[in-house]
Protein backbone atom coordinates (compact mmCIF):
# COMPACT_ATOMS: atom_id res chain seq x y z
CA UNK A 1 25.63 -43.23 -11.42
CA UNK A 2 26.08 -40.35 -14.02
CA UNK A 3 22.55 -40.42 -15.11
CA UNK A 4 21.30 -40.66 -11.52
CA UNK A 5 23.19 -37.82 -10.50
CA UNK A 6 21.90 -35.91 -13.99
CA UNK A 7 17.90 -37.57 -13.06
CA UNK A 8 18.84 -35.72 -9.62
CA UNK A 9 20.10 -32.41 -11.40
CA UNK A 10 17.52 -31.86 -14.12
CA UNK A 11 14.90 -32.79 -10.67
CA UNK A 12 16.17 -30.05 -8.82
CA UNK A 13 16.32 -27.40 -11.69
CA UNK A 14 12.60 -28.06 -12.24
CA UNK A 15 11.68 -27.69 -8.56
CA UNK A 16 13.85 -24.28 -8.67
CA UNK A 17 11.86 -23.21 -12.29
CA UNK A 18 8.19 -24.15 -10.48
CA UNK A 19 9.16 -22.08 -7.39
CA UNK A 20 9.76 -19.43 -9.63
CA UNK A 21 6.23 -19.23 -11.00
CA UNK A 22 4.80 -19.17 -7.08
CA UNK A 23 6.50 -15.51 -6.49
CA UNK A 24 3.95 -13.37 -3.82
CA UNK A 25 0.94 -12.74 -5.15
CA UNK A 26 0.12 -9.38 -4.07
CA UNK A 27 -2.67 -8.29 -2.55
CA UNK A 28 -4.42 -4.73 -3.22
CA UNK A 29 -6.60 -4.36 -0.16
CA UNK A 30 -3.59 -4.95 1.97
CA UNK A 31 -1.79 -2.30 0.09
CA UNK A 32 -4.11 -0.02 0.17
CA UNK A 33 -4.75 -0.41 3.87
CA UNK A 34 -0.89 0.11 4.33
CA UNK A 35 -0.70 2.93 2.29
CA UNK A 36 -3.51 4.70 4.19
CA UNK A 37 -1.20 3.44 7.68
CA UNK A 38 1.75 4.62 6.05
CA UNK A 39 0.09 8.68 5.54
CA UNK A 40 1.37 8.60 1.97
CA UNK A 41 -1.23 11.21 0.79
CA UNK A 42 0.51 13.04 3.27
CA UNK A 43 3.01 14.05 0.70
CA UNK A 44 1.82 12.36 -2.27
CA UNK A 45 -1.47 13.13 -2.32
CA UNK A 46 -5.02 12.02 -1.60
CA UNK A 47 -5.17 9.32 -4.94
CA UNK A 48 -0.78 9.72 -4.89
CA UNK A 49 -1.17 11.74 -8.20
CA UNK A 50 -1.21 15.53 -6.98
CA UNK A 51 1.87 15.63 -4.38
CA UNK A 52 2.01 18.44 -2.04
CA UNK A 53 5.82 19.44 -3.30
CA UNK A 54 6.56 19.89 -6.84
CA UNK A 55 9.51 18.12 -5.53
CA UNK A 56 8.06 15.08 -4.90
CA UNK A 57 6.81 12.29 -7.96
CA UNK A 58 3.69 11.34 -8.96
CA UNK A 59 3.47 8.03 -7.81
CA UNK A 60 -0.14 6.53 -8.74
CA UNK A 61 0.26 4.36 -12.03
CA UNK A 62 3.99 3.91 -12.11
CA UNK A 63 5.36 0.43 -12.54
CA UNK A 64 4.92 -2.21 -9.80
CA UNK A 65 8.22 -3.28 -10.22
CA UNK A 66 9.51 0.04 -9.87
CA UNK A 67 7.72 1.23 -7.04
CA UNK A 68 9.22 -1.98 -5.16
CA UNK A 69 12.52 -1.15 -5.87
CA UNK A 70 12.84 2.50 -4.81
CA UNK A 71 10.86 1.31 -1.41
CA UNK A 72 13.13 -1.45 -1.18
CA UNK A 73 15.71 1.13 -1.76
CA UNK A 74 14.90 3.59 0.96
CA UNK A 75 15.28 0.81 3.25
CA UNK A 76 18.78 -0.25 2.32
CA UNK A 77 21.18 0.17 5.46
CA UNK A 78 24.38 0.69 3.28
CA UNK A 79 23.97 3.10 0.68
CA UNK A 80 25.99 3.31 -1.95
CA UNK A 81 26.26 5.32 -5.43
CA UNK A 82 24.97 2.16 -7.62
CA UNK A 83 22.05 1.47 -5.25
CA UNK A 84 20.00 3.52 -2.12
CA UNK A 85 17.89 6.23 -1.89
CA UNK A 86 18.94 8.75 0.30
CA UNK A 87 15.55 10.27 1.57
CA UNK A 88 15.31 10.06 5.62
CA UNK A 89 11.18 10.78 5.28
CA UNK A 90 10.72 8.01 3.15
CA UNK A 91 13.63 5.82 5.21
CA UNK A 92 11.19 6.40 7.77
CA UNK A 93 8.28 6.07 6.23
CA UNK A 94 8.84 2.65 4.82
CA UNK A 95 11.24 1.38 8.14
CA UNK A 96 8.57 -0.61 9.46
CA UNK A 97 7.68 -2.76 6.47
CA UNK A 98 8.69 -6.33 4.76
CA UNK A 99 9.04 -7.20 1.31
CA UNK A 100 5.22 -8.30 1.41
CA UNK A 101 4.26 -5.07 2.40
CA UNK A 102 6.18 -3.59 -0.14
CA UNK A 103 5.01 -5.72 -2.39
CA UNK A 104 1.39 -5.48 -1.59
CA UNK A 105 2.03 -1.32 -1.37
CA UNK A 106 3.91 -1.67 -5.11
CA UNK A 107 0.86 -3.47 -6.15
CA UNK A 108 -1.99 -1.11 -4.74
CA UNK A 109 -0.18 2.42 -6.15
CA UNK A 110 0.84 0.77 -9.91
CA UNK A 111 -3.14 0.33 -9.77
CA UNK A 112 -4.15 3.86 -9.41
CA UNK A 113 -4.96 6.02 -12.10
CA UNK A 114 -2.28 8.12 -13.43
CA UNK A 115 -2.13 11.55 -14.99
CA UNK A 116 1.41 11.01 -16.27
CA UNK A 117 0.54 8.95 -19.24
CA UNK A 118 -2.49 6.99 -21.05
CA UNK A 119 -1.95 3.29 -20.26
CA UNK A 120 -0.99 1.09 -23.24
CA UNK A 121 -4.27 -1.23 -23.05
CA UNK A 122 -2.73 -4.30 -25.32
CA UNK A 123 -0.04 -4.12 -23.03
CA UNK A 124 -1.62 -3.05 -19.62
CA UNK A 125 -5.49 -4.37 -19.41
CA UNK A 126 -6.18 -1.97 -16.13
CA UNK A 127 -9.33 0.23 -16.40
């Protein structure tokens, strides 16, 4: 019974590990085509690298994972001092959209060119 139930165990730990590996693939068109719904370059600029504010961030090239985040962020319903963005334009701005979209949005501005920095190419392959 003990090595059924460990058979059982080590079965469902791979199942958990291979769902890992499926994670949303995102997808660049849709980003961009949410981007251009969402009137980003509104404030951020026509390619999000020359914002209208000095106050608000270059956000063309920065980190996928990042970019998720803070969107995900601005979204959060209880803000707190550890995690939340406190921006009611971007609150609004972002309101309307899922984690796919964010995803797909994350996905689409990380691939921009950015003026912040030269991409490390044996780390990041982008053109």
């Amino acid at each position: 019974m003990n090595s059924t139930f460990a058979r059982l165990s080590l079965l469902g730990v791979a199942a958990a590990i291979a769902g890992l590996g499926s994670a949303h693939a995102a997808d660049l068109k849709k980003g961009e085509e949410l981007v251009k719904q969402g009137g980003c370059i509104a404030c951020h600029g026509a390619g999000l690298d020359k914002p209208v504010s000095p106050t608000y961030p270059i956000i063309a090239g920065q980190p996928e994972s990042y970019l998720f985040h803070a969107l995900q962020q601005y979204q959060a319903k209880h803000q707190t001092p550890l995690y939340g963005r406190n921006n009611p334009i971007m609150a609004g701005m972002v309101a309307r959209f899922d984690a796919k979209d964010l995803h797909d949005i994350a996905a689409y501005v990380s691939s921009l060119k950015t003026p912040l920095y030269e991409p490390d190419k044996a780390r990041d392959p982008r053109p």
